[in-house]
C-alpha atoms as a PDB file:
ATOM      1  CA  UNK A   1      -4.345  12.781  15.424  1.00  0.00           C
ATOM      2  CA  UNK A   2      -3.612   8.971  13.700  1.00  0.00           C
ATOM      3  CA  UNK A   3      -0.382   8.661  12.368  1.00  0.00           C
ATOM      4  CA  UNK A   4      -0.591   9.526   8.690  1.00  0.00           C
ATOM      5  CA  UNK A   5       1.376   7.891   6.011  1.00  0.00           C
ATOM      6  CA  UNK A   6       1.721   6.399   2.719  1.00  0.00           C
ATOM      7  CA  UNK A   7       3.693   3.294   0.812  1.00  0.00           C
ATOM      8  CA  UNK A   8       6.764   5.650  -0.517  1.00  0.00           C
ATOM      9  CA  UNK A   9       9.357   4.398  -2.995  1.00  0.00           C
ATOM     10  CA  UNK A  10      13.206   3.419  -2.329  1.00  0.00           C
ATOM     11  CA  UNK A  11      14.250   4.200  -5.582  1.00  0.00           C
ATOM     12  CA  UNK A  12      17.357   6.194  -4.935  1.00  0.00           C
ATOM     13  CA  UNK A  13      17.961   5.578  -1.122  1.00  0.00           C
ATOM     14  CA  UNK A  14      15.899   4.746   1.832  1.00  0.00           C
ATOM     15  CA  UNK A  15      15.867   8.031   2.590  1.00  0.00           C
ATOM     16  CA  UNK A  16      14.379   9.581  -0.201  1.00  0.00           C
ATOM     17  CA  UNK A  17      10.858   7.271   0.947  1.00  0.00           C
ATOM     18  CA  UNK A  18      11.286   8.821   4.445  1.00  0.00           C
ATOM     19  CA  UNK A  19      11.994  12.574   2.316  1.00  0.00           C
ATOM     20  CA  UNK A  20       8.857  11.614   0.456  1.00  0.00           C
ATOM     21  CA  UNK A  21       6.762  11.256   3.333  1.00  0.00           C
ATOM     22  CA  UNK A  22       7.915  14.407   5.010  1.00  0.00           C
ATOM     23  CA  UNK A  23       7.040  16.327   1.869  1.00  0.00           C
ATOM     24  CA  UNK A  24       3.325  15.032   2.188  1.00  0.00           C
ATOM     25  CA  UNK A  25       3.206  16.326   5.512  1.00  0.00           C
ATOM     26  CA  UNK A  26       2.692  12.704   6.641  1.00  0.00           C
ATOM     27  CA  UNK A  27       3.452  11.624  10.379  1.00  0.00           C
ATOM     28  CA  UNK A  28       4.659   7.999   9.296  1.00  0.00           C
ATOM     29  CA  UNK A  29       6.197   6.179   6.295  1.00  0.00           C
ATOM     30  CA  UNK A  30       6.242   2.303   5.045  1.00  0.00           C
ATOM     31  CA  UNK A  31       8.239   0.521   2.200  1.00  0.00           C
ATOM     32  CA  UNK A  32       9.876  -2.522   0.663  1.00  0.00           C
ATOM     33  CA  UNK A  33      13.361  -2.772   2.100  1.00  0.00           C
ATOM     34  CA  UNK A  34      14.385  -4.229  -1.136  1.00  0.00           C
ATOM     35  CA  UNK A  35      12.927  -5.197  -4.819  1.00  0.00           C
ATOM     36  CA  UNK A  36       9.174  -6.780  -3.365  1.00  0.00           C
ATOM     37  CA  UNK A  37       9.431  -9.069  -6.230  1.00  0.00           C
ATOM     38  CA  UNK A  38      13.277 -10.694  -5.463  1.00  0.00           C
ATOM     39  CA  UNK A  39      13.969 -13.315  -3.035  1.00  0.00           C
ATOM     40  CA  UNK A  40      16.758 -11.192  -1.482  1.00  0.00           C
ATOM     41  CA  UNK A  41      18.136  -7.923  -1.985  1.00  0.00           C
ATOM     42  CA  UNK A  42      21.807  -6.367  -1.677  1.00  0.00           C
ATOM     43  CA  UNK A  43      23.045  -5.562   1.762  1.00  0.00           C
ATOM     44  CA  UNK A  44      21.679  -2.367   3.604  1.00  0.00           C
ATOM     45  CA  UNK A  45      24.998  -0.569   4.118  1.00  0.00           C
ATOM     46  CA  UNK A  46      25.912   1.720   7.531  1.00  0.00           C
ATOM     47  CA  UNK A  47      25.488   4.868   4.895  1.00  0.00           C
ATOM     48  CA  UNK A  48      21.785   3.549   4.094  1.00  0.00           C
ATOM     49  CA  UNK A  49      20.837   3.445   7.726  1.00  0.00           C
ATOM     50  CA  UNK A  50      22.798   7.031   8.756  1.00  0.00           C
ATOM     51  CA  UNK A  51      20.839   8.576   5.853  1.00  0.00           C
ATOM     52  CA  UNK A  52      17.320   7.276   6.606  1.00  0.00           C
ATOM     53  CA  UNK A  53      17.665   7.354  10.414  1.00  0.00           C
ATOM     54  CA  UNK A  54      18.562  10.948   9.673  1.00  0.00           C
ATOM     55  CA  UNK A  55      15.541  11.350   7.529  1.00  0.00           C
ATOM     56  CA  UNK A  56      13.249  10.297   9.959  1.00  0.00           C
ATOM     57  CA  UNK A  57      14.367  12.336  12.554  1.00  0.00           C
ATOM     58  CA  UNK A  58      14.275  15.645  10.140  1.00  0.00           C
ATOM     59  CA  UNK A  59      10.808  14.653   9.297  1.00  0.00           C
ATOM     60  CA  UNK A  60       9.881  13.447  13.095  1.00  0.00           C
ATOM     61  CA  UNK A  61       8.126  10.381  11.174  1.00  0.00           C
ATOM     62  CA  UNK A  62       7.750   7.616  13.974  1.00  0.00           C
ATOM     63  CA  UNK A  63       6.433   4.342  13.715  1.00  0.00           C
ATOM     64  CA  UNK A  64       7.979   3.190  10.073  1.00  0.00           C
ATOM     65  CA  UNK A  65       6.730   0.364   8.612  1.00  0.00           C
ATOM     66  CA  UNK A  66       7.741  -2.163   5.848  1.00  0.00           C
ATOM     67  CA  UNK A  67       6.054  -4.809   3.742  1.00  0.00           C
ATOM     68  CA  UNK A  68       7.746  -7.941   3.147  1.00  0.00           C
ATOM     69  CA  UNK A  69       7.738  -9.766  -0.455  1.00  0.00           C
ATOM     70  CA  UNK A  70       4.611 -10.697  -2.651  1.00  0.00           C
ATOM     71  CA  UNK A  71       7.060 -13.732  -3.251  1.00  0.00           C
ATOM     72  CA  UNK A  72       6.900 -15.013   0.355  1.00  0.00           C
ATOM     73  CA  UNK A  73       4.045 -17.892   1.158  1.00  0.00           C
ATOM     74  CA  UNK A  74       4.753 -19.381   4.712  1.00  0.00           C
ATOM     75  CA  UNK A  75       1.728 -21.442   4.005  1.00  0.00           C
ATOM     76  CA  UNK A  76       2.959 -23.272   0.899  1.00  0.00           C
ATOM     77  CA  UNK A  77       2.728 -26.808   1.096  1.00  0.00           C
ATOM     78  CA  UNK A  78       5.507 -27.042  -0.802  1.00  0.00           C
ATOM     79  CA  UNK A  79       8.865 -27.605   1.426  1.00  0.00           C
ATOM     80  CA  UNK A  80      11.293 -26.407  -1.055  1.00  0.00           C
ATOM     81  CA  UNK A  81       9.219 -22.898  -1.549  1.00  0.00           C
ATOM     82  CA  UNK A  82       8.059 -22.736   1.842  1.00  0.00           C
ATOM     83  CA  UNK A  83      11.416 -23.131   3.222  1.00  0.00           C
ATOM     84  CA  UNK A  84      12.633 -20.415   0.487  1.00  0.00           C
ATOM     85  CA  UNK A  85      10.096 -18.324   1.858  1.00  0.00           C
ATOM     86  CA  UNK A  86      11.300 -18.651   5.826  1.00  0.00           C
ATOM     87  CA  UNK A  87      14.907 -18.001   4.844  1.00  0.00           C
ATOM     88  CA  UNK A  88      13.553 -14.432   3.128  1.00  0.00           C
ATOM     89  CA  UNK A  89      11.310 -13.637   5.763  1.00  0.00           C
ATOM     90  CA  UNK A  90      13.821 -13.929   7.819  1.00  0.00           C
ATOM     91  CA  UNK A  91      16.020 -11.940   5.867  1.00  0.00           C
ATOM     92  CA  UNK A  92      13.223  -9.186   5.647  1.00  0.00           C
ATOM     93  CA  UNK A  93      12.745  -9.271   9.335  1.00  0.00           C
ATOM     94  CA  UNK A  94      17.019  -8.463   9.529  1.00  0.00           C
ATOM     95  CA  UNK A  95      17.014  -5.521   7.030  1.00  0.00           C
ATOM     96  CA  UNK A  96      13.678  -4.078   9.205  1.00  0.00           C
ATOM     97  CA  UNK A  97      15.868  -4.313  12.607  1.00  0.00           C
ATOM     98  CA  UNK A  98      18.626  -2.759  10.954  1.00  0.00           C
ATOM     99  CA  UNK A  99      16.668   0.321   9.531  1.00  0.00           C
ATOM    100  CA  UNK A 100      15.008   0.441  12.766  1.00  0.00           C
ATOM    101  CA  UNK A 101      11.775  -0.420  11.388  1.00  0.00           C
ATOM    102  CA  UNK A 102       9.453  -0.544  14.212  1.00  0.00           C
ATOM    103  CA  UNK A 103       6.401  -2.584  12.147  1.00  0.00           C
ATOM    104  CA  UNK A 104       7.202  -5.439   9.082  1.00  0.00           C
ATOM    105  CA  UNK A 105       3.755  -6.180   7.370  1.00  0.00           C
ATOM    106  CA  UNK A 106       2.961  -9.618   5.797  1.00  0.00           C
ATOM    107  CA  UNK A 107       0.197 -11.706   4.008  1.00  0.00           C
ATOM    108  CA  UNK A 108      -0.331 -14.726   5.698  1.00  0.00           C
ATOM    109  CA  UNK A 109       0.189 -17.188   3.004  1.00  0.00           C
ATOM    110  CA  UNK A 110      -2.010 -19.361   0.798  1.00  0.00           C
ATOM    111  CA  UNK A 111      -2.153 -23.133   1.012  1.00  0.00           C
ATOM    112  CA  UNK A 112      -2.233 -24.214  -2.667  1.00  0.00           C
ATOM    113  CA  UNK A 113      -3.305 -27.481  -2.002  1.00  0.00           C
ATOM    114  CA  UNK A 114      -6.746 -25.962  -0.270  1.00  0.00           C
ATOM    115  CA  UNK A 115      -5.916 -27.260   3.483  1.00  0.00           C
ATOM    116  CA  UNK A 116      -6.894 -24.360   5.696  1.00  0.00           C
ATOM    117  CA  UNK A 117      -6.069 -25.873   8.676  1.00  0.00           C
ATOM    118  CA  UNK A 118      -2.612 -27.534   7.388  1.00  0.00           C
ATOM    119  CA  UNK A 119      -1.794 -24.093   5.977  1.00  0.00           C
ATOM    120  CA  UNK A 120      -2.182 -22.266   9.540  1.00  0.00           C
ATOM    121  CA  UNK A 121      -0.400 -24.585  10.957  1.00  0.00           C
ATOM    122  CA  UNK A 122       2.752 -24.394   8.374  1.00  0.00           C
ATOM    123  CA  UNK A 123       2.423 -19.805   9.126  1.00  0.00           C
ATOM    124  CA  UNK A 124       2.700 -20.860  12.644  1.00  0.00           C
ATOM    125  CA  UNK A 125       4.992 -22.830  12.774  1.00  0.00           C
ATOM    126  CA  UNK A 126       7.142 -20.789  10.097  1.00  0.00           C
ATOM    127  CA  UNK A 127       6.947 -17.380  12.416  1.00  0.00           C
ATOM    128  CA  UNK A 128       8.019 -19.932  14.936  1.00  0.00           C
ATOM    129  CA  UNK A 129      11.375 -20.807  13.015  1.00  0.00           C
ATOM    130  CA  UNK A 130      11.677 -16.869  12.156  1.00  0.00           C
ATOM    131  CA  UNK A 131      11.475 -15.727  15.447  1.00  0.00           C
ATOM    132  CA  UNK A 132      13.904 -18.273  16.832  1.00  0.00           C
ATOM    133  CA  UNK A 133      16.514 -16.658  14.476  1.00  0.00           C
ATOM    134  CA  UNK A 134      15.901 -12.966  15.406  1.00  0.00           C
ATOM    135  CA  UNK A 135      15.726 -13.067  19.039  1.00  0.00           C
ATOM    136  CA  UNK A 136      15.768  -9.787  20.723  1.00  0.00           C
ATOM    137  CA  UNK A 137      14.382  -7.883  17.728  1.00  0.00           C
ATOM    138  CA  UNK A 138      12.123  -4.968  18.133  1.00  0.00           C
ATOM    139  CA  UNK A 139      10.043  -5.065  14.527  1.00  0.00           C
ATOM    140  CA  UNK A 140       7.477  -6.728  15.356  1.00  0.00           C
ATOM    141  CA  UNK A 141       5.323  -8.855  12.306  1.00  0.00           C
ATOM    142  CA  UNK A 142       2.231  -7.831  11.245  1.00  0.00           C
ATOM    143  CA  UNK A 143      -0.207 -10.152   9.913  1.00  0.00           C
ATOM    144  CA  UNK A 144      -2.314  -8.399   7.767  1.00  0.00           C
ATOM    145  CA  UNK A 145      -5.668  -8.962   6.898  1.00  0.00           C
ATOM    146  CA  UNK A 146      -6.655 -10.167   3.121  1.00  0.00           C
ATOM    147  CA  UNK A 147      -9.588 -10.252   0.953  1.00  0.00           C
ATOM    148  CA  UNK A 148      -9.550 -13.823   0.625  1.00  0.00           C
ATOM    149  CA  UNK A 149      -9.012 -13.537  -3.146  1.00  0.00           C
ATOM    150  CA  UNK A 150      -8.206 -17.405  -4.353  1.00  0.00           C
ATOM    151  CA  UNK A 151      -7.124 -19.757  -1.556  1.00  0.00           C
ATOM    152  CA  UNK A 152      -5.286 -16.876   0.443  1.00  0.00           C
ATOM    153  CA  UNK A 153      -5.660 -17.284   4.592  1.00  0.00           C
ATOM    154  CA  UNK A 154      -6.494 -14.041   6.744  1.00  0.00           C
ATOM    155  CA  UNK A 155      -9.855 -13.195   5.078  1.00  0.00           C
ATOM    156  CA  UNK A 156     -11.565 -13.968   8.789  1.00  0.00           C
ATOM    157  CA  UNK A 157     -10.327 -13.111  12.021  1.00  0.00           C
ATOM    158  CA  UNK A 158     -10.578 -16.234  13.295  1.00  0.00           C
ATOM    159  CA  UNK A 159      -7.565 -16.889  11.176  1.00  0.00           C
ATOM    160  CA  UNK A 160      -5.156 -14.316  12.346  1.00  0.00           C
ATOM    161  CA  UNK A 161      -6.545 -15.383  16.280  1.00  0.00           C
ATOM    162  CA  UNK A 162      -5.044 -18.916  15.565  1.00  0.00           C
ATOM    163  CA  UNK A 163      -1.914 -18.534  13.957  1.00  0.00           C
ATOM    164  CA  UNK A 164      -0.896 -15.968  17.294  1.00  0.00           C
ATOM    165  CA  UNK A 165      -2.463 -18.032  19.322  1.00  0.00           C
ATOM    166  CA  UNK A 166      -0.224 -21.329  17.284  1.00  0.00           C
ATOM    167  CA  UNK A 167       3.137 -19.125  17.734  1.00  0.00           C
ATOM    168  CA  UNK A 168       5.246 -19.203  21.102  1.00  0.00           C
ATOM    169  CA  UNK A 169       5.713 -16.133  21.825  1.00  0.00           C
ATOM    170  CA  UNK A 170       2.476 -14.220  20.256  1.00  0.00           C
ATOM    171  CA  UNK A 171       2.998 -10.902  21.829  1.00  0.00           C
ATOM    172  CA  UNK A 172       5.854 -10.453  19.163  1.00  0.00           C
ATOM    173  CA  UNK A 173       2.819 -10.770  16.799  1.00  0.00           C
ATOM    174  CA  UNK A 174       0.713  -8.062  15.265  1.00  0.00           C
ATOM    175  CA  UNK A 175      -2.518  -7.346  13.141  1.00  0.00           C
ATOM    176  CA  UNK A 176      -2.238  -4.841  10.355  1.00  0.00           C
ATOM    177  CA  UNK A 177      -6.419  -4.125   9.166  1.00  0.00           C
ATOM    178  CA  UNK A 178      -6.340  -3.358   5.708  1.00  0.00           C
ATOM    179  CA  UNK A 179      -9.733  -1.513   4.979  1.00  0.00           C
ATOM    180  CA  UNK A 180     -10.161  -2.922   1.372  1.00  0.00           C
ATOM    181  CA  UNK A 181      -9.321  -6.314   2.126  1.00  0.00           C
ATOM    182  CA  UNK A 182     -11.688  -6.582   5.337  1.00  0.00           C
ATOM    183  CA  UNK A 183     -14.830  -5.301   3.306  1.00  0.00           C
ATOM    184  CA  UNK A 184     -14.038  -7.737   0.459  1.00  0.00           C
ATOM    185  CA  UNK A 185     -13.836 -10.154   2.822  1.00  0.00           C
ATOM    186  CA  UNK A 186     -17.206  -9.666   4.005  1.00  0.00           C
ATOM    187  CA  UNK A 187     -17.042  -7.454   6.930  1.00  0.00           C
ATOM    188  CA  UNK A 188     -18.448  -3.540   6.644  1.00  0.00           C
ATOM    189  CA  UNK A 189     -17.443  -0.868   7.735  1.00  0.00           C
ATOM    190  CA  UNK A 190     -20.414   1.177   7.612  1.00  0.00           C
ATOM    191  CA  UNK A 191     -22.828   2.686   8.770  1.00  0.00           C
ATOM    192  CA  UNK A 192     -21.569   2.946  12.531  1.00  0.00           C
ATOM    193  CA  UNK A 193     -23.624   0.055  13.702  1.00  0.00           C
ATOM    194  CA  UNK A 194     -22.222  -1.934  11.406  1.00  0.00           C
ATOM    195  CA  UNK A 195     -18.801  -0.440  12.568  1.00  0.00           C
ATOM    196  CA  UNK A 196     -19.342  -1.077  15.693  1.00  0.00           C
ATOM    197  CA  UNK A 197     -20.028  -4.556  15.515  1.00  0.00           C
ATOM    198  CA  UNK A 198     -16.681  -5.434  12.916  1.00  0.00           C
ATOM    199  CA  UNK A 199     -14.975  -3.621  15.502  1.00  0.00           C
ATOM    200  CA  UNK A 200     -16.427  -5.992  18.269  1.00  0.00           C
ATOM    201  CA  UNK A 201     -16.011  -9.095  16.418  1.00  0.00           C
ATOM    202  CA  UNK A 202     -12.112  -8.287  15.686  1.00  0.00           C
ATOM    203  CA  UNK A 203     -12.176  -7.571  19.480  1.00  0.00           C
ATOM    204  CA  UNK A 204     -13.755 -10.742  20.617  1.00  0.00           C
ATOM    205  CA  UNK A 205     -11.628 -12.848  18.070  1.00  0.00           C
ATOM    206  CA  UNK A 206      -8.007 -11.009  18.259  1.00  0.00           C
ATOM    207  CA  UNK A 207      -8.204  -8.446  20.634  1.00  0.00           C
ATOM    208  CA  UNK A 208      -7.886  -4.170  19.701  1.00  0.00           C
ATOM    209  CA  UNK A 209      -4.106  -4.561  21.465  1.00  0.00           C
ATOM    210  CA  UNK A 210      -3.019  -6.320  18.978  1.00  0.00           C
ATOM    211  CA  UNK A 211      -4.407  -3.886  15.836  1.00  0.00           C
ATOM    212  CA  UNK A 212      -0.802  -2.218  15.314  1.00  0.00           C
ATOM    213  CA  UNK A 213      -1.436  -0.506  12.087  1.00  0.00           C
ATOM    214  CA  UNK A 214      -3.461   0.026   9.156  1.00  0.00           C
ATOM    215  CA  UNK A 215      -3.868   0.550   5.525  1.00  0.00           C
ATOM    216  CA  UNK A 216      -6.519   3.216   4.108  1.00  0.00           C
ATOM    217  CA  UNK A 217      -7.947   2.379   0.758  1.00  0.00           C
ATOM    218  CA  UNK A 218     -11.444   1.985  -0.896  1.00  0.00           C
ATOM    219  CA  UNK A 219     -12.340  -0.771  -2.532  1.00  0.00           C
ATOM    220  CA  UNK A 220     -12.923  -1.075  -6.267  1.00  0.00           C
ATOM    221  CA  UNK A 221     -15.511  -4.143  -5.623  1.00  0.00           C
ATOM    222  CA  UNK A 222     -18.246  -4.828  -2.891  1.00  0.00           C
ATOM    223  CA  UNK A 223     -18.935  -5.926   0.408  1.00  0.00           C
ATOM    224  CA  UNK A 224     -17.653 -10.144   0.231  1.00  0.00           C
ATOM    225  CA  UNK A 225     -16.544  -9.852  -3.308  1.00  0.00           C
ATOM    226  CA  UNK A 226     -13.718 -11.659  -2.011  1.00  0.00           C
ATOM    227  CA  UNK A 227     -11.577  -9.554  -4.798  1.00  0.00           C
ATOM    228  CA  UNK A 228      -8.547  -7.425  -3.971  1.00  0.00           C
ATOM    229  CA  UNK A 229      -8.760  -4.227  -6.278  1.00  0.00           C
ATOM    230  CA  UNK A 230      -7.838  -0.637  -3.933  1.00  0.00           C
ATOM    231  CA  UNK A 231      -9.505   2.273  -4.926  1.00  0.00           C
ATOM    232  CA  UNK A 232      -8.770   5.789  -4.064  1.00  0.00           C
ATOM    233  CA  UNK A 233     -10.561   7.134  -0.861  1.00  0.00           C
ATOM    234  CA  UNK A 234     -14.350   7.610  -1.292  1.00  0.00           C
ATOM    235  CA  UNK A 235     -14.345   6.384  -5.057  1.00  0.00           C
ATOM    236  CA  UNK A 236     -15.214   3.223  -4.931  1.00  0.00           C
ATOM    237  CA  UNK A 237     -17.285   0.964  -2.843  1.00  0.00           C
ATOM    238  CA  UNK A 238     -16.905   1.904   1.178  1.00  0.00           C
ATOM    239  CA  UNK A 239     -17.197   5.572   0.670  1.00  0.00           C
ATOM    240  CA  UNK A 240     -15.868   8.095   2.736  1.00  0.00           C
ATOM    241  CA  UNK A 241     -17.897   7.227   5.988  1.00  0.00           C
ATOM    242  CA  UNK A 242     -15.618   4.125   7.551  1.00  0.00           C
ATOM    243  CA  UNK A 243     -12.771   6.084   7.342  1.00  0.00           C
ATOM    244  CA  UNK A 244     -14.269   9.065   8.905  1.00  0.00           C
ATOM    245  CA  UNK A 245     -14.882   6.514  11.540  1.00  0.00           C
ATOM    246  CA  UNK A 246     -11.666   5.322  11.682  1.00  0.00           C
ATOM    247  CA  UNK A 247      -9.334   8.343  11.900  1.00  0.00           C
ATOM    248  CA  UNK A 248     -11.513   9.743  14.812  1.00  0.00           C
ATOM    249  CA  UNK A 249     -11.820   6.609  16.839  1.00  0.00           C
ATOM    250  CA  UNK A 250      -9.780   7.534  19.759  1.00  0.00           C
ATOM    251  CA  UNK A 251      -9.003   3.823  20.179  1.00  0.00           C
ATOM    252  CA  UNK A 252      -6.726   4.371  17.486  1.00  0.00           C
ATOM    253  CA  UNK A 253      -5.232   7.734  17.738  1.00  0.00           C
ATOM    254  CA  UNK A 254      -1.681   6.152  18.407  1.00  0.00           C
ATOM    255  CA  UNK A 255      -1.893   3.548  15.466  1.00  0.00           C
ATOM    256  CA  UNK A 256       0.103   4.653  11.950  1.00  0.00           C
ATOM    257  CA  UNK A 257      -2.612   4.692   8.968  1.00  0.00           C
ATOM    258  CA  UNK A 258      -1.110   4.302   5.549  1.00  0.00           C
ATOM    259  CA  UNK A 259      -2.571   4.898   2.262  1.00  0.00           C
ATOM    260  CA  UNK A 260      -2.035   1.914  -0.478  1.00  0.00           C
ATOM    261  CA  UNK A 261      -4.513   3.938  -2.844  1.00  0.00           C
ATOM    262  CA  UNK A 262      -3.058   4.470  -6.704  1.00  0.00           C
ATOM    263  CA  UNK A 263      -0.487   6.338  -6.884  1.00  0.00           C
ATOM    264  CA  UNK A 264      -1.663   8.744  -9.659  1.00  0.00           C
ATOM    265  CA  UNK A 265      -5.757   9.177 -11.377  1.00  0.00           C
ATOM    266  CA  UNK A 266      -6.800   8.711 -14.444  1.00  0.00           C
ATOM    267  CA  UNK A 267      -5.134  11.762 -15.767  1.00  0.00           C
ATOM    268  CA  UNK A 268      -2.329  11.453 -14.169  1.00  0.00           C
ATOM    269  CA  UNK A 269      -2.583  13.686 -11.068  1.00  0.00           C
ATOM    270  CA  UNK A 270      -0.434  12.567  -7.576  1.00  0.00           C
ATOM    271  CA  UNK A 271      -2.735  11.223  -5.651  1.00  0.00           C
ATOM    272  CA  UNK A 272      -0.993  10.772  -2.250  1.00  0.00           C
ATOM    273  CA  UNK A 273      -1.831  14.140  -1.002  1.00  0.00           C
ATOM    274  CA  UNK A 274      -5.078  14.382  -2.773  1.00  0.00           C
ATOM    275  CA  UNK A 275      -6.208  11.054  -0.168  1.00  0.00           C
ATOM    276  CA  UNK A 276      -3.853  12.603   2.914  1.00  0.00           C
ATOM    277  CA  UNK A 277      -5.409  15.924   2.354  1.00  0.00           C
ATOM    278  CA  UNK A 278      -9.285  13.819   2.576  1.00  0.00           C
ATOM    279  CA  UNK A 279      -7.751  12.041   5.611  1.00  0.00           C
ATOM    280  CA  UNK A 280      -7.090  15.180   7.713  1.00  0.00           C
ATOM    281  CA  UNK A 281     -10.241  16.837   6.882  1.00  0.00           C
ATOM    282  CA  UNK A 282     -12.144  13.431   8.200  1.00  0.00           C
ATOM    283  CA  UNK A 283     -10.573  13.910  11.043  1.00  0.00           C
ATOM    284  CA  UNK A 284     -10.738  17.669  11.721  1.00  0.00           C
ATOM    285  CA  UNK A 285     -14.980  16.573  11.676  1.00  0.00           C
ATOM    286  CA  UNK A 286     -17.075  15.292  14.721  1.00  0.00           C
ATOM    287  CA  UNK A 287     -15.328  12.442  16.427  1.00  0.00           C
ATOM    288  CA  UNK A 288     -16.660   9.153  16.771  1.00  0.00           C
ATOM    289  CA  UNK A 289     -16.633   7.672  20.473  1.00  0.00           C
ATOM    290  CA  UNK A 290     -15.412   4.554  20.725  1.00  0.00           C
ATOM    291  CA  UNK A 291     -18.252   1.786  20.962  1.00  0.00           C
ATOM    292  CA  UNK A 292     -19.912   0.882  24.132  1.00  0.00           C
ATOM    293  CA  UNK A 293     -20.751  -2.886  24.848  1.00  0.00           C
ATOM    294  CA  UNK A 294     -23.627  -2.671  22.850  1.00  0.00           C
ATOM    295  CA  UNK A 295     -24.404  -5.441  20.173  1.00  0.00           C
ATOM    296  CA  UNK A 296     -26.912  -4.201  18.492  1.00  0.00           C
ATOM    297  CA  UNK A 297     -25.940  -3.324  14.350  1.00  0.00           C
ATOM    298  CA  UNK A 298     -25.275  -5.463  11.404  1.00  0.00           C
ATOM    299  CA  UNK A 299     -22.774  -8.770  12.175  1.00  0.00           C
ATOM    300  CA  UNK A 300     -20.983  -9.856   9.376  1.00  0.00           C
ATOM    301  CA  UNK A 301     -22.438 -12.079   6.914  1.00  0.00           C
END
């Protein structure tokens, strides 16, 4: 079975996200390490790290993830804010080592002035002034994909293949496929054909190895609406059929899968297990084998 999981909330300790998780039944966890909309948040203390370490163990969640900042743009062409935004990555990447965060998920970044290539070329070289500072650390980055929504970078593959490929040490660089964001972006998820052949493409362009992670959520607007809206699983415009696909690929059986879908519905209801509860019985259905080297289906448009 995938690694199950859900964003939790730190309010109240570190552990109390990992406590969260375990009450859901979940197999994995991610968070913010701090406030996502502060530069920099007070220090993670030794009782922090006891408690959540223990936490995680109680609950046997492995592979915990955390998101970085909505503040942080490594593609800014800005040097004062893009500079601001190295020195917090970097402090994001510390407080991840320190809670023994396996995965740290970020956006790529968004060029402002409308320079694709410029902007790839400031991520890269960013990660590369990161990673120079936290040598020897285990969490690994995760780029994640993105709708595209405005001038933000990692709507195509293409874009994710060339910052890792721009970085000097890319196999301390991730992917982190964000259903939502990939459909908006233009690439569908269903029916399996046209599965398959996203699932080829990302292959070609990136590589499966490098897929760490993922987050489950429907999307609120269509295939290439190049808008960011998540919907709960199955309500909104992907339907329940790509993640069926998804959590019984067995390409992917070792991955963590986390829900980013509303918290609550309309009236109010917690969602989280409503969407874990969907998850599980997609999976306990007929598996999906994992495509052959066929390239027949829909490409992308």
């Amino acid at each position: 079975m995938p690694y199950f999981g859900a964003h939790m909330s730190i309010a109240g300790g570190y552990h109390l996200a990992a406590e969260s998780a375990g009450r859901f039944a979940c197999q994995s966890v991610q968070l913010f390490t701090k406030n996502n909309n502060q530069w920099l948040g007070k220090p993670i203390v030794a009782e922090d790290i006891r408690l959540f370490k223990d936490a995680l163990r109680t609950h046997q969640l492995t592979k915990p993830t955390a998101h970085d900042s909505y503040l942080i743009n490594l593609a800014s062409p800005d040097e004062v804010l893009r500079q601001k935004s190295i020195d917090a990555f970097t402090h994001e990447m510390e407080r991840a080592e320190a809670l023994g965060i396996e995965y740290l998920v970020m956006h790529p970044g968004t060029p402002t002035d409308g320079d694709e290539n410029a902007g790839l070329e400031r991520i890269a070289s960013a990660l590369n002034d990161v990673l120079r500072r936290c040598p020897a650390y285990r969490v690994m980055p995760l780029l994640e994909t993105t709708a595209g929504q405005g001038r933000s970078l990692g709507h195509r593959f293409e874009h994710l293949a060339r910052i890792r490929a721009a970085v000097s040490a890319p196999e301390r660089i991730g992917v982190c496929l964000d259903t939502c964001h990939v459909f908006a972006a233009g690439y569908p998820l269903s029916p399996k054909a046209s599965y398959r052949a996203t699932f080829e493409e990302f292959e070609d362009v990136i590589g499966i190895v490098h897929l760490k992670a993922f987050h489950l959520n429907d999307s609120k607007k269509g295939l290439g609406s190049r808008v960011d809206r998540h919907e709960h699983l199955g309500k909104g415009c992907l339907g329940l059929e790509p993640f069926q696909l998804l959590v019984n690929d067995s390409r992917f059986k070792d991955r963590p899968m986390f829900l980013e879908t509303p918290k609550e519905d309309a009236e109010g209801e917690e969602m989280d297990p409503v969407n874990l509860a969907l998850l599980r019985d997609l999976h306990a259905r007929k598996p999906s084998k994992p495509p052959k080297n066929s390239r027949n289906g829909n490409r992308r448009p």
